[in-house]
C-alpha atoms as a PDB file:
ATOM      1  CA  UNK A   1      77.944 -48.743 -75.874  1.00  0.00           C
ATOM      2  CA  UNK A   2      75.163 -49.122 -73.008  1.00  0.00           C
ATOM      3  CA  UNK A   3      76.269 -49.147 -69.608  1.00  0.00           C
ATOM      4  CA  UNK A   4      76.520 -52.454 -67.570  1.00  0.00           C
ATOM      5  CA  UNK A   5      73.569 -50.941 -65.152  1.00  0.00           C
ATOM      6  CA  UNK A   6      71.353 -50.071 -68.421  1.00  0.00           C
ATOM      7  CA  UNK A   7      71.394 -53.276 -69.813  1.00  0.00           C
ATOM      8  CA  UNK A   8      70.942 -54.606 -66.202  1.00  0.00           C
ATOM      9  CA  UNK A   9      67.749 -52.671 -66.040  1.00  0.00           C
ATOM     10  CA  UNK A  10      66.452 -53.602 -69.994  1.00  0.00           C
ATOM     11  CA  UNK A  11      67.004 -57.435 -69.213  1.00  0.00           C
ATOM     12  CA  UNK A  12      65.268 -57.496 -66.179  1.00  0.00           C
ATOM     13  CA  UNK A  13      62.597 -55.247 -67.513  1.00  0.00           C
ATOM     14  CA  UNK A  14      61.897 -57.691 -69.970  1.00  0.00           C
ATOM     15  CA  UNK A  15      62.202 -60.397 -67.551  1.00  0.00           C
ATOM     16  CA  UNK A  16      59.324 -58.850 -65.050  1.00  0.00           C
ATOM     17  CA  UNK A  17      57.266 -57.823 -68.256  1.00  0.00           C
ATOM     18  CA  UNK A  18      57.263 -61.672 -69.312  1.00  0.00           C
ATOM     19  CA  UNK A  19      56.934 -62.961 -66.203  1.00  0.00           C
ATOM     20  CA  UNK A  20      54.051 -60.803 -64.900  1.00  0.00           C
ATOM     21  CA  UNK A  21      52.177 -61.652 -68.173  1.00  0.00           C
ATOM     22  CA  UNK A  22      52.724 -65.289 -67.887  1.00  0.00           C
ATOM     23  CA  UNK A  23      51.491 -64.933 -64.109  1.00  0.00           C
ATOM     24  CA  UNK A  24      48.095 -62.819 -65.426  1.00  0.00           C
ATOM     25  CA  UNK A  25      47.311 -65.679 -67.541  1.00  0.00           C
ATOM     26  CA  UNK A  26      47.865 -68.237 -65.390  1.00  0.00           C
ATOM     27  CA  UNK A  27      46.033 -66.564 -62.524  1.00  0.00           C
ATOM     28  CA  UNK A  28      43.280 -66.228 -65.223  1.00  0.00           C
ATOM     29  CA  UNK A  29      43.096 -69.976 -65.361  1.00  0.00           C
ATOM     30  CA  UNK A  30      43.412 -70.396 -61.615  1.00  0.00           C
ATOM     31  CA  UNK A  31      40.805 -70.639 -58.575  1.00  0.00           C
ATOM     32  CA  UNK A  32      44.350 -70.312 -56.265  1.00  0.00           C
ATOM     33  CA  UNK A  33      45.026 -66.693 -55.950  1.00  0.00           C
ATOM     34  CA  UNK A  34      47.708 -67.635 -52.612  1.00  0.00           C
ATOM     35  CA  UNK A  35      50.014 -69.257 -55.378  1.00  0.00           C
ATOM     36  CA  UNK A  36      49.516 -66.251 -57.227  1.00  0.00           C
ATOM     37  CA  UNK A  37      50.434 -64.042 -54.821  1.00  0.00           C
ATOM     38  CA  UNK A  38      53.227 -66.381 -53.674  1.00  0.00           C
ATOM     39  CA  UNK A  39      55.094 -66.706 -57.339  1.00  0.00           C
ATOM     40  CA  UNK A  40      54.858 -62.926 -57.641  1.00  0.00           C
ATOM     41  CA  UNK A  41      56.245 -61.879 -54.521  1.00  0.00           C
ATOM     42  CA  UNK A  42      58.893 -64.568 -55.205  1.00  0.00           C
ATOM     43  CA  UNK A  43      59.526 -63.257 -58.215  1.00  0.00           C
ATOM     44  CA  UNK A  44      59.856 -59.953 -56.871  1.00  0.00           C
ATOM     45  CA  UNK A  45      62.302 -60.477 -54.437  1.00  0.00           C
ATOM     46  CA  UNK A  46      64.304 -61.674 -56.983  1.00  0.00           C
ATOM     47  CA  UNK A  47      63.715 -59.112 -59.473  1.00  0.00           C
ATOM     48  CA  UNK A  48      64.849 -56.543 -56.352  1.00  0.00           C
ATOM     49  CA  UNK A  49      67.951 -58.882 -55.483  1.00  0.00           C
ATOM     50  CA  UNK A  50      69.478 -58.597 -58.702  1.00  0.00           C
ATOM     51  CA  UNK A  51      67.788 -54.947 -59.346  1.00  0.00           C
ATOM     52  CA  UNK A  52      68.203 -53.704 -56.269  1.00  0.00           C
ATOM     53  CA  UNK A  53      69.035 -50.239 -57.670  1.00  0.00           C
ATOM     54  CA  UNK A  54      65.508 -49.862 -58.702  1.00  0.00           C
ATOM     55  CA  UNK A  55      62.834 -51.796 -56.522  1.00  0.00           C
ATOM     56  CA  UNK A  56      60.224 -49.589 -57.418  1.00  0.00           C
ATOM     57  CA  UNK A  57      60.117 -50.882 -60.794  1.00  0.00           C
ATOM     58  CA  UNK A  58      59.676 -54.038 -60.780  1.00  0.00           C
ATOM     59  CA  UNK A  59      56.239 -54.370 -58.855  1.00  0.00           C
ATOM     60  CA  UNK A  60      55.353 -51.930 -61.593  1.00  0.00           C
ATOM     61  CA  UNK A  61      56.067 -54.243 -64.611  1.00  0.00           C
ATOM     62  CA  UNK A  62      55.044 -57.670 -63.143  1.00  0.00           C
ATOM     63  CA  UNK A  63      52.333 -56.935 -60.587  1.00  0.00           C
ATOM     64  CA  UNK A  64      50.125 -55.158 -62.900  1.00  0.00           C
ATOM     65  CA  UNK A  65      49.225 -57.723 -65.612  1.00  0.00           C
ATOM     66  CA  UNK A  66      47.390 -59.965 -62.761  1.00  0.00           C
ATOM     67  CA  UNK A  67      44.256 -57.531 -62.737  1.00  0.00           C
ATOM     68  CA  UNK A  68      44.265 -56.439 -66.012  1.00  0.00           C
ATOM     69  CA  UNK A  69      44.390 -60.271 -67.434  1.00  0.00           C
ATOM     70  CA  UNK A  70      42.079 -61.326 -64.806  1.00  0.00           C
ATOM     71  CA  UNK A  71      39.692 -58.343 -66.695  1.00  0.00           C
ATOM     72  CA  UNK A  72      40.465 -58.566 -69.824  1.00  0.00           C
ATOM     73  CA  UNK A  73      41.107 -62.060 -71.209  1.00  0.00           C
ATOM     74  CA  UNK A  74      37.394 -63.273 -70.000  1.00  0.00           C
ATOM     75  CA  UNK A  75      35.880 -60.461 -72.210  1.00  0.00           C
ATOM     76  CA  UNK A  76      38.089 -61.882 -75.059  1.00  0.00           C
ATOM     77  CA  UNK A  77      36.920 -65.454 -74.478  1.00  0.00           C
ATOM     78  CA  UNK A  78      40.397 -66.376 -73.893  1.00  0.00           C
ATOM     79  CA  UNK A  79      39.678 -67.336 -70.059  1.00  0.00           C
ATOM     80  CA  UNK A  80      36.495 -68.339 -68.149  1.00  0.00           C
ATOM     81  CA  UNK A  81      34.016 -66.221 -67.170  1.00  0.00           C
ATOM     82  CA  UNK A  82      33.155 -66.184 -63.229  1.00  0.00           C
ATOM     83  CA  UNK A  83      28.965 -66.063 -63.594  1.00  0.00           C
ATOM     84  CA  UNK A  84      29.077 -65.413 -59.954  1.00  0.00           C
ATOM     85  CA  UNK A  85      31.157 -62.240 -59.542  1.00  0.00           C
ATOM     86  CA  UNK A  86      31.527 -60.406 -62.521  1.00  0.00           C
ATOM     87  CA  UNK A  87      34.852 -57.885 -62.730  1.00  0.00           C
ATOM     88  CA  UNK A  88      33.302 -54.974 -60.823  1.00  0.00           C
ATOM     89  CA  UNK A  89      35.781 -51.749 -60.712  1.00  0.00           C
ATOM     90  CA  UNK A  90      35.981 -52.311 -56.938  1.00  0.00           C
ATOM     91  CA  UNK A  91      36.917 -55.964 -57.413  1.00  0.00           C
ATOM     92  CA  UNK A  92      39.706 -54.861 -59.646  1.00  0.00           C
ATOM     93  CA  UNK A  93      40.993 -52.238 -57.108  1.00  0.00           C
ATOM     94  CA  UNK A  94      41.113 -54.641 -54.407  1.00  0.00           C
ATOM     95  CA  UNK A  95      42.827 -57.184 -56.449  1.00  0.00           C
ATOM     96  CA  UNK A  96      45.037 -54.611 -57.916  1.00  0.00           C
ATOM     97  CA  UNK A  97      46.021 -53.770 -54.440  1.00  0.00           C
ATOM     98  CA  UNK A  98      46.801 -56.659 -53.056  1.00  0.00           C
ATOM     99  CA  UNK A  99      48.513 -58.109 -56.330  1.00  0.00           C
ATOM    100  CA  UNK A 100      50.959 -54.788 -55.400  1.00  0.00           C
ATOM    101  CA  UNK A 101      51.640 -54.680 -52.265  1.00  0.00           C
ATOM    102  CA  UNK A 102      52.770 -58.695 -52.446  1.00  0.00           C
ATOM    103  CA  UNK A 103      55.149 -57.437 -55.004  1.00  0.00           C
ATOM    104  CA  UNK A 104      56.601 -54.107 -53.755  1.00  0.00           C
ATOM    105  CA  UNK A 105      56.859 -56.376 -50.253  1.00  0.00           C
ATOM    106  CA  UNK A 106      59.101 -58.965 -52.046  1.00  0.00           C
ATOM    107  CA  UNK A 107      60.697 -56.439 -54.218  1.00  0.00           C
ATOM    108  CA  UNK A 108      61.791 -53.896 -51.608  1.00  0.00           C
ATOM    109  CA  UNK A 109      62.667 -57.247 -49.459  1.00  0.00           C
ATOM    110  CA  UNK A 110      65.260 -58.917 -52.226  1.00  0.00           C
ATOM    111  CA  UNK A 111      66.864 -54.926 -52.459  1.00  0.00           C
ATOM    112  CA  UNK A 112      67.185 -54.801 -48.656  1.00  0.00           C
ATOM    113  CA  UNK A 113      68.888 -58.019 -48.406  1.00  0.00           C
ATOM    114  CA  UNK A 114      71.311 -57.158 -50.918  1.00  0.00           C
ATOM    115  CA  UNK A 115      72.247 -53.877 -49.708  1.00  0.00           C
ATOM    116  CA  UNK A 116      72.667 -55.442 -46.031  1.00  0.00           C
ATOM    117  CA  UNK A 117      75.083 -57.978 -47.368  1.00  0.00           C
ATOM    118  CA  UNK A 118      76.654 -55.878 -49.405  1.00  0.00           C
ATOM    119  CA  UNK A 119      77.195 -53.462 -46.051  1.00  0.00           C
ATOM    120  CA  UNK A 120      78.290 -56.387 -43.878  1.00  0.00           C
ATOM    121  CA  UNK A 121      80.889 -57.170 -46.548  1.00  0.00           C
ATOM    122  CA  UNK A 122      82.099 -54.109 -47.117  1.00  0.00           C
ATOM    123  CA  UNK A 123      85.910 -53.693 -45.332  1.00  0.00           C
ATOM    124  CA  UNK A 124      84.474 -50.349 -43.845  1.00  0.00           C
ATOM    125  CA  UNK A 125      81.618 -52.169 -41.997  1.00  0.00           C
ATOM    126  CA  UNK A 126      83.019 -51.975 -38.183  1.00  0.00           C
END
């Protein structure tokens, strides 16, 4: 039988996989990248709350799918195409950047908070 901490990890694996798809499609739809940003790092923080073993991962899994949707789906004729600034590999970069660093800040944030409480709590905390 799996561990308690490995099926921990699976179902939130699954959860930030979902989650950062649905967010690449949406954001593929959108003009609003702030909400975007906002939902992921959200998300993230609570992805790292309840993960908080592993904050690292969870950027990895969600944040991703944002630039390679926002790519990807327009080619496919699955979202609109932006006429006035095509996907350039610098575009993606930047995006790809900032899409990450809005998650690993709200990841790393959620697994901080949880390991402060958790030391505060703790009867050896003086």
């Amino acid at each position: 039988m799996p561990s308690r901490d490995k099926v921990a990890t699976i179902l939130l694996s699954v959860l930030a996989l979902a989650g950062g798809i649905f967010m690449g499609y949406a954001d593929s739809h959108s003009d609003d990248p702030a909400i975007t940003l906002m939902i992921l790092a959200a998300c993230s923080f609570l992805l790292g709350s309840l993960g908080s073993r592993r904050p690292w991962l969870w950027p990895l899994l969600a944040g991703i799918w944002v630039p390679v949707l926002d790519a990807v789906l327009p080619c496919l004729g699955l979202a609109p195409w932006d006429t006035a600034s095509p996907p350039t590999l610098p575009s993606f970069l930047g995006v790809l950047a900032v899409v990450m660093a809005a998650c690993f800040a709200g990841s790393y944030a959620g697994a901080l908070l949880v390991r402060a409480a958790r030391r505060a709590m703790s009867p050896h905390h003086s």
